[in-house]
N, C-alpha and C. Protein backbone atom coordinates (compact mmCIF):
# COMPACT_ATOMS: atom_id res chain seq x y z
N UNK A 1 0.86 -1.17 0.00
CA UNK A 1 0.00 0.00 0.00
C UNK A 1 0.90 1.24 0.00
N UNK A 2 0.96 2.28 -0.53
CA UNK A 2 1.71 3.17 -0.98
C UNK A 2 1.35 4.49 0.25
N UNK A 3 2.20 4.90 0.72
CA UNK A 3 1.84 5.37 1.75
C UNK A 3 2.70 6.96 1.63
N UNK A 4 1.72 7.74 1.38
CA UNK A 4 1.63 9.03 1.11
C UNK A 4 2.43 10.11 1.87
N UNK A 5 1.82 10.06 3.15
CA UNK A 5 2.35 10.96 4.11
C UNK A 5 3.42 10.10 5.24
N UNK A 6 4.64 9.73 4.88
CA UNK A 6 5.21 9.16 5.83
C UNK A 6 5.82 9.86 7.23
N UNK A 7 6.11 9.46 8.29
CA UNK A 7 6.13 10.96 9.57
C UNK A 7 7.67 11.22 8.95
N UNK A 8 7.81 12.49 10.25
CA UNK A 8 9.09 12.63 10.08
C UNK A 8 9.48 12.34 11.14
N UNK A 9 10.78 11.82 10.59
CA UNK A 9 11.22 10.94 11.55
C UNK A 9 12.45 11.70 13.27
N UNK A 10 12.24 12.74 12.34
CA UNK A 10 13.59 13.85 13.15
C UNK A 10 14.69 13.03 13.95
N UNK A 11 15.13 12.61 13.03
CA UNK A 11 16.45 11.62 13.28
C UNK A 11 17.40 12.75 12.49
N UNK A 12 18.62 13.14 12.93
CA UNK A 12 19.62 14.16 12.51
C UNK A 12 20.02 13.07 10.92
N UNK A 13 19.86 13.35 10.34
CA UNK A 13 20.70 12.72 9.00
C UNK A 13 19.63 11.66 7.69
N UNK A 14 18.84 11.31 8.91
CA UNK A 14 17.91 10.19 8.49
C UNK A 14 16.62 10.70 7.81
N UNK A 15 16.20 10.23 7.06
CA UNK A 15 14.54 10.41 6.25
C UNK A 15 14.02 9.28 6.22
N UNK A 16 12.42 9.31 6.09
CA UNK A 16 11.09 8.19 5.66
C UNK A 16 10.72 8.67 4.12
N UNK A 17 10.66 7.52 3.31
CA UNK A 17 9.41 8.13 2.43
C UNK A 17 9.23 6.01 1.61
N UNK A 18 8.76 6.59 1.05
CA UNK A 18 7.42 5.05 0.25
C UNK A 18 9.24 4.27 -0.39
N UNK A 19 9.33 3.43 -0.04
CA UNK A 19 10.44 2.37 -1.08
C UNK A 19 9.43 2.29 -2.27
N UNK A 20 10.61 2.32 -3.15
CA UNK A 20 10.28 2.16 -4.52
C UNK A 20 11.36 0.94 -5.19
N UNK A 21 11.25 0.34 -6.21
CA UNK A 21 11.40 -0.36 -6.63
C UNK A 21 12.90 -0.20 -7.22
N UNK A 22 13.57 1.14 -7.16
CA UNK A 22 14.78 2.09 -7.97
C UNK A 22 15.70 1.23 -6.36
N UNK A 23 15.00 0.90 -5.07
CA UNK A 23 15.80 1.05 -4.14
C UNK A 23 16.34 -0.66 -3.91
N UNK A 24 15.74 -1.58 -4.76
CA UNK A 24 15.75 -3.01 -4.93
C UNK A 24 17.36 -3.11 -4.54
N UNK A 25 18.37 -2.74 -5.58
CA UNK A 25 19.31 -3.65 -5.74
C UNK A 25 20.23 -3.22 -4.34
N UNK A 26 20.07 -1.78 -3.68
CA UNK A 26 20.51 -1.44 -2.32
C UNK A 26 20.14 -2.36 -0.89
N UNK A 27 18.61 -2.65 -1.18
CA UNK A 27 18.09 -3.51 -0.26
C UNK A 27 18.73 -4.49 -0.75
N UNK A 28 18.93 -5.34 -1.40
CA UNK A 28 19.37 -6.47 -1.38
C UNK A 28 21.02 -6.65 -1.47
N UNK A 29 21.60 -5.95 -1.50
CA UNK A 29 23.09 -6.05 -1.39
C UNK A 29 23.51 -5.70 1.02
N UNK A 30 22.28 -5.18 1.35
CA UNK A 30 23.03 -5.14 2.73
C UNK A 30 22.21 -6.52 3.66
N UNK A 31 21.11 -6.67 2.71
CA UNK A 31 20.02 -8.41 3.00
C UNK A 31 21.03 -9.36 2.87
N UNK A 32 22.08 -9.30 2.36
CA UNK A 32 22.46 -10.64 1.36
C UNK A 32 23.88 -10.26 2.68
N UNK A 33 24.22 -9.65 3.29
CA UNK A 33 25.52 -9.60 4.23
C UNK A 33 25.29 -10.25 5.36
N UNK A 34 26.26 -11.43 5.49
CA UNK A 34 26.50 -12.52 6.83
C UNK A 34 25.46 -11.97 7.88
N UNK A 35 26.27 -11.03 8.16
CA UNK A 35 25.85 -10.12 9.63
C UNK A 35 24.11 -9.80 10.08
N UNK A 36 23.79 -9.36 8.70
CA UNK A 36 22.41 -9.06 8.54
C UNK A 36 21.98 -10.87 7.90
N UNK A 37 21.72 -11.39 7.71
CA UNK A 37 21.25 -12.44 6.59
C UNK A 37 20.98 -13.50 7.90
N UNK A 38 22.27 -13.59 8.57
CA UNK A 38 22.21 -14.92 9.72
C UNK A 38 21.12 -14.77 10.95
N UNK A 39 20.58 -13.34 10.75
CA UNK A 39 19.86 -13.13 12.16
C UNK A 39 18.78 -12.64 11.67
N UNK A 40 18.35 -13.08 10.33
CA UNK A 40 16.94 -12.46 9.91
C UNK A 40 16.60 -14.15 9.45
N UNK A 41 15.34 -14.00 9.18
CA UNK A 41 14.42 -15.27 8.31
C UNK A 41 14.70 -14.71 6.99
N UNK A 42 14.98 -13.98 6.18
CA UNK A 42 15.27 -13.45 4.95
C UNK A 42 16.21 -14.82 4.05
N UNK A 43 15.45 -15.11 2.79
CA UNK A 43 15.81 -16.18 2.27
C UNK A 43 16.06 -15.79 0.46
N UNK A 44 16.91 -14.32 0.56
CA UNK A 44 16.91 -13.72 -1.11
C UNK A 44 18.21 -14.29 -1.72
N UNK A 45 18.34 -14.90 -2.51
CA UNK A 45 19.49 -15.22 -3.26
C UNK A 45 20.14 -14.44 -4.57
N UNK A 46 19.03 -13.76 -5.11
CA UNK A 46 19.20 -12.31 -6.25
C UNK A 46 18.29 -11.18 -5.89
N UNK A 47 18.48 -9.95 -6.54
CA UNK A 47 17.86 -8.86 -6.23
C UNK A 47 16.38 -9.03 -6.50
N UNK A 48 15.90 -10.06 -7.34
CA UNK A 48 14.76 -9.89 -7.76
C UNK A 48 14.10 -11.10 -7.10
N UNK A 49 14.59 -11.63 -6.19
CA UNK A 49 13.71 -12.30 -5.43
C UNK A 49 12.65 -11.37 -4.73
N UNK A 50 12.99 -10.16 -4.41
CA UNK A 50 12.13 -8.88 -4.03
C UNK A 50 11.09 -8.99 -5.07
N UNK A 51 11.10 -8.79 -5.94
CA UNK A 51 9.87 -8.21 -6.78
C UNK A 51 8.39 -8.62 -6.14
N UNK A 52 8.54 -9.62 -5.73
CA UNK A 52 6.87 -10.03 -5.08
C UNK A 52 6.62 -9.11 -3.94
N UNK A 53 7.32 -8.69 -3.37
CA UNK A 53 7.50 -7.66 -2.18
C UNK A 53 6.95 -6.57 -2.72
N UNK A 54 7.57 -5.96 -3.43
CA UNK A 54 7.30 -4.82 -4.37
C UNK A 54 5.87 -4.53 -5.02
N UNK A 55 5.53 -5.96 -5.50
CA UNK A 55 4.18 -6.03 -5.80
C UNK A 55 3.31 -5.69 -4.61
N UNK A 56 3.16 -6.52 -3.14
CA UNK A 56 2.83 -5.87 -2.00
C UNK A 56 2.27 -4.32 -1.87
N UNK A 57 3.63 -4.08 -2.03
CA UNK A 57 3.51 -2.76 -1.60
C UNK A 57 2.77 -1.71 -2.03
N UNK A 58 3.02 -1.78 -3.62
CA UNK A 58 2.23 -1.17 -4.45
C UNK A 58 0.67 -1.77 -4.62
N UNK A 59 0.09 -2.58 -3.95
CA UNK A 59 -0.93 -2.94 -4.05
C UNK A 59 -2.04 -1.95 -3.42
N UNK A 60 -2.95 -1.86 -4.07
CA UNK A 60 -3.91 -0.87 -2.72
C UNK A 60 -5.13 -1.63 -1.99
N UNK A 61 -4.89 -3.26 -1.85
CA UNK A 61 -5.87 -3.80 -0.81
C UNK A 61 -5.53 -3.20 0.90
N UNK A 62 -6.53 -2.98 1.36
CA UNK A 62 -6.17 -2.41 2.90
C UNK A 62 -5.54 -3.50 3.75
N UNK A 63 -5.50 -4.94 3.34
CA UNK A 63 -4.48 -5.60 4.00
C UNK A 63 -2.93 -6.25 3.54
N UNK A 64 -2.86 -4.90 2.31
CA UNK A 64 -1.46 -4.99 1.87
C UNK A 64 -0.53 -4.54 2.33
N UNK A 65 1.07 -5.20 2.62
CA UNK A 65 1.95 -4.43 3.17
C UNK A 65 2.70 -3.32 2.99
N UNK A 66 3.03 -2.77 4.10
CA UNK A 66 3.36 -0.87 3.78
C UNK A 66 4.87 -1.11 4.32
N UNK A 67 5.47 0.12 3.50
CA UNK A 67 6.96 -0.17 3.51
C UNK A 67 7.34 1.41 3.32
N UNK A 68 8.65 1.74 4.39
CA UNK A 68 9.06 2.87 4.23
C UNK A 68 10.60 2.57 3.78
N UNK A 69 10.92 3.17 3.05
CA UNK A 69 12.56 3.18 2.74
C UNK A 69 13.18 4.82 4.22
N UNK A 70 14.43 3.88 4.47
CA UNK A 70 15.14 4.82 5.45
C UNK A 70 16.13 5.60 4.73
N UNK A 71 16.17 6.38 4.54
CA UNK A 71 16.97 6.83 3.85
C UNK A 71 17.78 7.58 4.48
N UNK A 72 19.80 7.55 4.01
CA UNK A 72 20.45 8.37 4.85
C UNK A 72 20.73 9.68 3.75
N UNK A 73 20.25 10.73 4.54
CA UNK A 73 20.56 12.43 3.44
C UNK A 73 21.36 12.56 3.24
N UNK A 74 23.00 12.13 3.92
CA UNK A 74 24.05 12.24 3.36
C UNK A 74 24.49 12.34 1.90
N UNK A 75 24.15 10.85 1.60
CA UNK A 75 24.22 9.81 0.71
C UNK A 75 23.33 9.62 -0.14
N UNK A 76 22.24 10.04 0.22
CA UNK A 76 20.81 9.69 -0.42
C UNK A 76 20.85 7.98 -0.75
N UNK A 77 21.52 7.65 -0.46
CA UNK A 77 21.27 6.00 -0.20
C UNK A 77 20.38 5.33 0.86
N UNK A 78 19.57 3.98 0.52
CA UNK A 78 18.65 3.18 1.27
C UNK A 78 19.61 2.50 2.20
N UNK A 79 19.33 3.31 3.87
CA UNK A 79 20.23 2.57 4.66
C UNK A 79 19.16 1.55 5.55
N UNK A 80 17.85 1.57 5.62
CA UNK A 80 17.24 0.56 5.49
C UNK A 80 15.80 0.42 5.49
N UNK A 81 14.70 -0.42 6.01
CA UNK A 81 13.68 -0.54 5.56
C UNK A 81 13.06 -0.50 6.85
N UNK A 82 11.26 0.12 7.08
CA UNK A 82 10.52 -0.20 7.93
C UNK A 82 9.29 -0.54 7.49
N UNK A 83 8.02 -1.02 8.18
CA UNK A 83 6.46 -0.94 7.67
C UNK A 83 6.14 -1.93 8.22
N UNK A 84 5.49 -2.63 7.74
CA UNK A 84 4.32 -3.65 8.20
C UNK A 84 3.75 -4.92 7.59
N UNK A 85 3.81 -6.02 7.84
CA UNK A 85 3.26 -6.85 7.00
C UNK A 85 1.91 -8.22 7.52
N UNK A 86 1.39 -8.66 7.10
CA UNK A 86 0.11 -9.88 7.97
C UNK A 86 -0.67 -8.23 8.62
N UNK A 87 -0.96 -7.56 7.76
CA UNK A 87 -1.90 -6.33 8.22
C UNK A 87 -3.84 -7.17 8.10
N UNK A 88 -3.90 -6.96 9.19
CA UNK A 88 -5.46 -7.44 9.36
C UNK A 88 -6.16 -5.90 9.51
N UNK A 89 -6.88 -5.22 8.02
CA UNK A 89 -8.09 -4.12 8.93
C UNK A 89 -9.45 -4.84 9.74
N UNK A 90 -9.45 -5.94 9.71
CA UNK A 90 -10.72 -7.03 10.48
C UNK A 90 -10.81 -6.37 11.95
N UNK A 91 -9.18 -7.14 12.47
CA UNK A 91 -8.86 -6.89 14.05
C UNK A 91 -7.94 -5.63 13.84
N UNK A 92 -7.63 -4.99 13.04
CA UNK A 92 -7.02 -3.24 13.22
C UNK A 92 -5.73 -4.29 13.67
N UNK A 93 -4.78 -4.72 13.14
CA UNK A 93 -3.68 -5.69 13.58
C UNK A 93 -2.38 -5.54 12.49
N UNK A 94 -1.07 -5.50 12.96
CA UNK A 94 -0.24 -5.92 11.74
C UNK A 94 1.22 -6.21 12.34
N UNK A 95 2.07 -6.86 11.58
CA UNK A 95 3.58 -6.59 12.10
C UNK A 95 4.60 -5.84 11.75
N UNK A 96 4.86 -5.01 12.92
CA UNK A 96 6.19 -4.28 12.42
C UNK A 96 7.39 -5.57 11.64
N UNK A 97 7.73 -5.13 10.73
CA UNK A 97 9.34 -5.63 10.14
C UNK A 97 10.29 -4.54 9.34
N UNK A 98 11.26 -4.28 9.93
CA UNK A 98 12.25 -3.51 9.84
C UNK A 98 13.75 -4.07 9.47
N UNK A 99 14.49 -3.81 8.79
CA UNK A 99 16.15 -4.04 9.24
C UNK A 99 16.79 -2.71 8.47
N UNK A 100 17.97 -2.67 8.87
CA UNK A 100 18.87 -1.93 8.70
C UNK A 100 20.26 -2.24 8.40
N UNK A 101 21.04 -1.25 7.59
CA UNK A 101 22.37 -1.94 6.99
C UNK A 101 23.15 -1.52 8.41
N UNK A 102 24.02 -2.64 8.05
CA UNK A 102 24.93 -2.73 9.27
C UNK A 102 26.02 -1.16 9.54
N UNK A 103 25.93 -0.50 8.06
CA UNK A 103 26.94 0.57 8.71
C UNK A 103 25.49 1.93 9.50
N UNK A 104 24.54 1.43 9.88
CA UNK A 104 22.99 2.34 10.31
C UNK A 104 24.00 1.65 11.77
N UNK A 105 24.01 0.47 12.12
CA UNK A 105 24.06 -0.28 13.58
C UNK A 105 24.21 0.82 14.81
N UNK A 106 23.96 0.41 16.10
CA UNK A 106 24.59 0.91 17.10
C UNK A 106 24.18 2.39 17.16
N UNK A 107 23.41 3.06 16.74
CA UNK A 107 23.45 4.56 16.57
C UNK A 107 21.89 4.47 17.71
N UNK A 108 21.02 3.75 17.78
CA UNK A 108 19.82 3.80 18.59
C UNK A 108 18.68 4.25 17.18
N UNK A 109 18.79 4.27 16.01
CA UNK A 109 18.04 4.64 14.69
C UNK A 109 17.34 3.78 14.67
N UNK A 110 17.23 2.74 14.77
CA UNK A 110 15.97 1.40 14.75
C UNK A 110 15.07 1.50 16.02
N UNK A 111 15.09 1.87 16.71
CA UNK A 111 14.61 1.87 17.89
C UNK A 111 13.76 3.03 17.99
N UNK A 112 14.15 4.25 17.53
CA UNK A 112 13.57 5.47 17.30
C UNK A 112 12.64 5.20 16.71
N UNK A 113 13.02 4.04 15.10
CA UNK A 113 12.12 4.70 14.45
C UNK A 113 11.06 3.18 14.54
N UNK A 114 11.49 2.37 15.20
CA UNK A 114 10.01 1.48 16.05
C UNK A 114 9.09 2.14 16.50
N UNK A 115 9.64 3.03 17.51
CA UNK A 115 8.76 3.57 18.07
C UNK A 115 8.12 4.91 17.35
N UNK A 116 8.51 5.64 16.38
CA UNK A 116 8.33 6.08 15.57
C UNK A 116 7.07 6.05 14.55
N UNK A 117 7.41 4.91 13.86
CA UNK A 117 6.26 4.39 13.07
C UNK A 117 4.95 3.30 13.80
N UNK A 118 5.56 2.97 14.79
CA UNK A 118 4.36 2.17 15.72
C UNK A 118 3.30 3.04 16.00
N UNK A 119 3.61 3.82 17.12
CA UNK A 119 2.83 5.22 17.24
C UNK A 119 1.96 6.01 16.31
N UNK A 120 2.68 6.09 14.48
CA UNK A 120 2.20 6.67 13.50
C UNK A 120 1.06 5.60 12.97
N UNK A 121 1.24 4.60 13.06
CA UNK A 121 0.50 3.70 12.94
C UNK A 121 -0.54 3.63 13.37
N UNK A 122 -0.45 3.66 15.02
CA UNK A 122 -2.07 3.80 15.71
C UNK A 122 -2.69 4.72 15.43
N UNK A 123 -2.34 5.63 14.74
CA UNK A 123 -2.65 7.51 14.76
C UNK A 123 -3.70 7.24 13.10
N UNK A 124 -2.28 6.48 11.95
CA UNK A 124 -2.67 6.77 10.49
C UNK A 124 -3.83 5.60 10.01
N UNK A 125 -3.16 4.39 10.88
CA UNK A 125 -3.97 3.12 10.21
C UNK A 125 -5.13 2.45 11.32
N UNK A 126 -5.31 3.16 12.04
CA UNK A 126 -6.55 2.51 13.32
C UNK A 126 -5.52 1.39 14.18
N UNK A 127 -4.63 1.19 13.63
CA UNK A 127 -4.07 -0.67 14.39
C UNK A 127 -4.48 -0.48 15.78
N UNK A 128 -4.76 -1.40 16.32
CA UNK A 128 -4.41 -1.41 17.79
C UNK A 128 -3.90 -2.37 18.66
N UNK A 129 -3.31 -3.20 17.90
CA UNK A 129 -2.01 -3.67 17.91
C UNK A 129 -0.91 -3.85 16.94
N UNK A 130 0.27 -3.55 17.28
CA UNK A 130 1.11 -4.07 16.47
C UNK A 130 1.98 -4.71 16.76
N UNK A 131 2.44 -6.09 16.31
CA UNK A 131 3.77 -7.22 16.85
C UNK A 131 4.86 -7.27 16.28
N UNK A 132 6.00 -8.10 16.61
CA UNK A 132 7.31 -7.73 16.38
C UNK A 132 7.48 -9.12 16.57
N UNK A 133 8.32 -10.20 15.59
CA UNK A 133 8.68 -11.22 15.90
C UNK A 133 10.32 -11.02 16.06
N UNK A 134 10.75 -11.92 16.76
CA UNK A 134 12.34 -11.91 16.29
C UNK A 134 12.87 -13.42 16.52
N UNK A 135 13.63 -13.52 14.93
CA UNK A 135 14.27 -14.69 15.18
C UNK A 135 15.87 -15.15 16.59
N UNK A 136 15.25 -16.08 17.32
CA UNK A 136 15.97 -16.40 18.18
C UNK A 136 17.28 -16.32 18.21
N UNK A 137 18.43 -15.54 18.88
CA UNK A 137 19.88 -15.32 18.88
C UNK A 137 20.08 -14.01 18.03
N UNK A 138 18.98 -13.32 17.78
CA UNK A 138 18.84 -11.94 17.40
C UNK A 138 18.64 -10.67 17.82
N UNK A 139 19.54 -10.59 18.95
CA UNK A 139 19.59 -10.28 20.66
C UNK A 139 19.68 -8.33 20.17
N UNK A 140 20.11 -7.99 19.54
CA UNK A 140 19.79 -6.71 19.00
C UNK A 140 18.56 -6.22 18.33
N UNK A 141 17.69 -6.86 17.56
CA UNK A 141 16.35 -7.05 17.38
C UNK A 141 15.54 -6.82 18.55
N UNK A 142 15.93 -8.14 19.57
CA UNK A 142 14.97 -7.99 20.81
C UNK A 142 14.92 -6.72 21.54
N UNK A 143 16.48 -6.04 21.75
CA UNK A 143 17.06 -4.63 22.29
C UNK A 143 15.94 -3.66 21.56
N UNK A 144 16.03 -3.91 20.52
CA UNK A 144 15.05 -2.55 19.51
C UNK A 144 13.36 -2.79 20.13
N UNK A 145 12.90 -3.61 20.03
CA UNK A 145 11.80 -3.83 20.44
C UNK A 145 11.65 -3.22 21.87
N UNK A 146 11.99 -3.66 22.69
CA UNK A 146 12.08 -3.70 24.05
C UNK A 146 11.90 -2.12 24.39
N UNK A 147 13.20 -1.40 23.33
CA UNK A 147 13.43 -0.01 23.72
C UNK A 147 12.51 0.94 23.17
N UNK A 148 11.90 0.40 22.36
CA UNK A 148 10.55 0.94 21.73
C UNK A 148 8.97 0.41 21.94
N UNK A 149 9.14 0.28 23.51
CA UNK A 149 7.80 -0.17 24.25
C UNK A 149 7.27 -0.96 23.95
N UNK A 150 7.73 -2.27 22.89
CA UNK A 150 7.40 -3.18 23.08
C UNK A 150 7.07 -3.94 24.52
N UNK A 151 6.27 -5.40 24.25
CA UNK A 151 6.11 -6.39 25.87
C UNK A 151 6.50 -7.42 24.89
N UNK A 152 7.26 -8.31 25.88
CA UNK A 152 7.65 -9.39 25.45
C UNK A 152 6.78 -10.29 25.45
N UNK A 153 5.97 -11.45 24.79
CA UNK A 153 4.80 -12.53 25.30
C UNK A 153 5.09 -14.08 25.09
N UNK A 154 6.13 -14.19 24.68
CA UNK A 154 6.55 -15.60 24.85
C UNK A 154 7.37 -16.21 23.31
N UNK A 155 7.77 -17.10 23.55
CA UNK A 155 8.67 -17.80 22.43
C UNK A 155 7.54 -18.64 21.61
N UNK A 156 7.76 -18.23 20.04
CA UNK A 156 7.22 -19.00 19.00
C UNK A 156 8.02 -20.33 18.71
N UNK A 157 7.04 -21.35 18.82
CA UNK A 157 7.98 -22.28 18.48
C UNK A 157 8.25 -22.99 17.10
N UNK A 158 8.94 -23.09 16.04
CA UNK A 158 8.88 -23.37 14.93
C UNK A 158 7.75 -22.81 14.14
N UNK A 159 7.67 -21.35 14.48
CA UNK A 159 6.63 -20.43 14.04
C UNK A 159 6.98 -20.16 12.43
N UNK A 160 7.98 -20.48 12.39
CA UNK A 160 8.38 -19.74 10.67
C UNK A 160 9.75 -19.84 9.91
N UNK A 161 9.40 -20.96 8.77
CA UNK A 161 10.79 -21.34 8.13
C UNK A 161 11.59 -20.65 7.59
N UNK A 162 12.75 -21.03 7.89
CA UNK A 162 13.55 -20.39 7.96
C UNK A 162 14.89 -21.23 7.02
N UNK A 163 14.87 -20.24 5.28
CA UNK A 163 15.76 -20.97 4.96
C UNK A 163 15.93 -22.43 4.59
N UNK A 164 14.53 -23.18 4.98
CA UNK A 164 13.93 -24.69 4.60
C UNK A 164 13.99 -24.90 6.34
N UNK A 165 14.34 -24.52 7.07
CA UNK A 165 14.02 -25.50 8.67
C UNK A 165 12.93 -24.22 9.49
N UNK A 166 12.77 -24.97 10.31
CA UNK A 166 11.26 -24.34 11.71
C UNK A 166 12.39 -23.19 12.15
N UNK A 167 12.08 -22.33 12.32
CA UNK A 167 13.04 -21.43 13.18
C UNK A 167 11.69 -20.83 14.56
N UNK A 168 12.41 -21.01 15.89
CA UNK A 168 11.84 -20.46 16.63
C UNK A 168 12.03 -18.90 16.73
N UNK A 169 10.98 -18.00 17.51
CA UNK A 169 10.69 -16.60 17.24
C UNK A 169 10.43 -15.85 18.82
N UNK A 170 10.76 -15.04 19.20
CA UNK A 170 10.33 -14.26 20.13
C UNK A 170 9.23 -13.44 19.64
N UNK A 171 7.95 -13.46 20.57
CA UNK A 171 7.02 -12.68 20.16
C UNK A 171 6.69 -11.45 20.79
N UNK A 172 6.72 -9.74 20.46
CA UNK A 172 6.36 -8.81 20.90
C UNK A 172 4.87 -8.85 20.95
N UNK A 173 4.51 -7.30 21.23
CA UNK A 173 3.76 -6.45 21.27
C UNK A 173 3.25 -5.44 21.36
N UNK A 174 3.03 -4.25 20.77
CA UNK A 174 2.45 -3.02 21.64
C UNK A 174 1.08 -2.25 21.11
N UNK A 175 0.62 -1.95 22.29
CA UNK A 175 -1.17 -2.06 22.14
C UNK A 175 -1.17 -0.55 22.03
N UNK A 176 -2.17 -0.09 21.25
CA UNK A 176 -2.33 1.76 20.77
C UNK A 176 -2.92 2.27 22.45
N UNK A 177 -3.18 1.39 23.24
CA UNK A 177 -3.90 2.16 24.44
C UNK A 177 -2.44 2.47 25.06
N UNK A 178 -1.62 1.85 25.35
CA UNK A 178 0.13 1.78 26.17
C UNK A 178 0.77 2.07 24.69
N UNK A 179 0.07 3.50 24.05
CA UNK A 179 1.72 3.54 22.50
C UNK A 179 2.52 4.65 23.26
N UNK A 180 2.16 5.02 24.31
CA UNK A 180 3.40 5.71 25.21
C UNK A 180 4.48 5.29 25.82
N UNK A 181 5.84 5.50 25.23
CA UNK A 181 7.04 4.89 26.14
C UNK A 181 6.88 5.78 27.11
């Protein structure tokens, strides 16, 4: 779903706006790095394994997924991705999924902008919840969540393959009534 008015994010350096399809081969060159690749469920082997993604996005059913490209102003390069995907308007429901290139790391920028777009979320799209999975030994993931008012609710167990095997998942949460850190 193409998403018009993205917030601002007032991150010193950093911007939001709609990923576009120009930003494919960036996303997939920092997807495809050890560092990032081993601690995500992400299973892309060429740039255009994306394209079905892409299709997503650009779709305008109300339970299509929304995607912001992060962009660093420096550079004007895609330093990484946020939005939402398994969007239910039924139960007002969806999941945050985010990553970021490893030279974004360590700065507290994922975390901001969790809490960032979670918040914009309850405000733009009704949600009133939104979840956060994270694959297990993805102990910086969990950090982002956590620090962006997520609740922790328990371990998924072989919730989602991973790569051809069950990978277990930590499951978030944060409800639009508690979107206050």
């Amino acid at each position: 779903m193409r998403i018009e008015s993205p917030p601002d994010c007032g991150i010193p350096g950093i911007g939001l706006r709609q990923i576009e399809r120009s930003d494919r081969q960036a996303w997939f060159d920092y997807l495809r790095l050890p560092e990032v690749y081993e601690r995500t469920s992400w299973n892309v082997q060429l740039s255009g394994d994306l394209d079905s993604l892409f299709d997503g996005f650009e779709s305008i059913a109300p339970t299509s997924p929304r995607r912001l490209a992060v962009v660093d102003l420096a550079s004007g390069r895609l330093a990484g991705t946020i939005g939402f995907h398994t969007v239910s308007d039924i139960n007002r429901t969806a999941e945050i999924a985010y990553d970021l290139a490893p030279s974004h790391w360590g700065r507290g920028v994922a975390s901001r902008l969790c809490d960032l777009v979670t918040r914009w979320s309850f405000d733009t799209y009704g949600f009133v919840r939104v979840q956060g999975t994270v694959l297990i030994g993805n102990d910086r993931s969990d950090r982002v969540l956590l620090r962006s008012g997520y609740q922790h609710e328990g371990l998924l167990r072989s919730f989602r393959m991973v790569r051809g095997r069950p990978g277990d998942f930590n499951m978030y949460s944060r409800l639009s009534t508690t979107s206050e850190v």
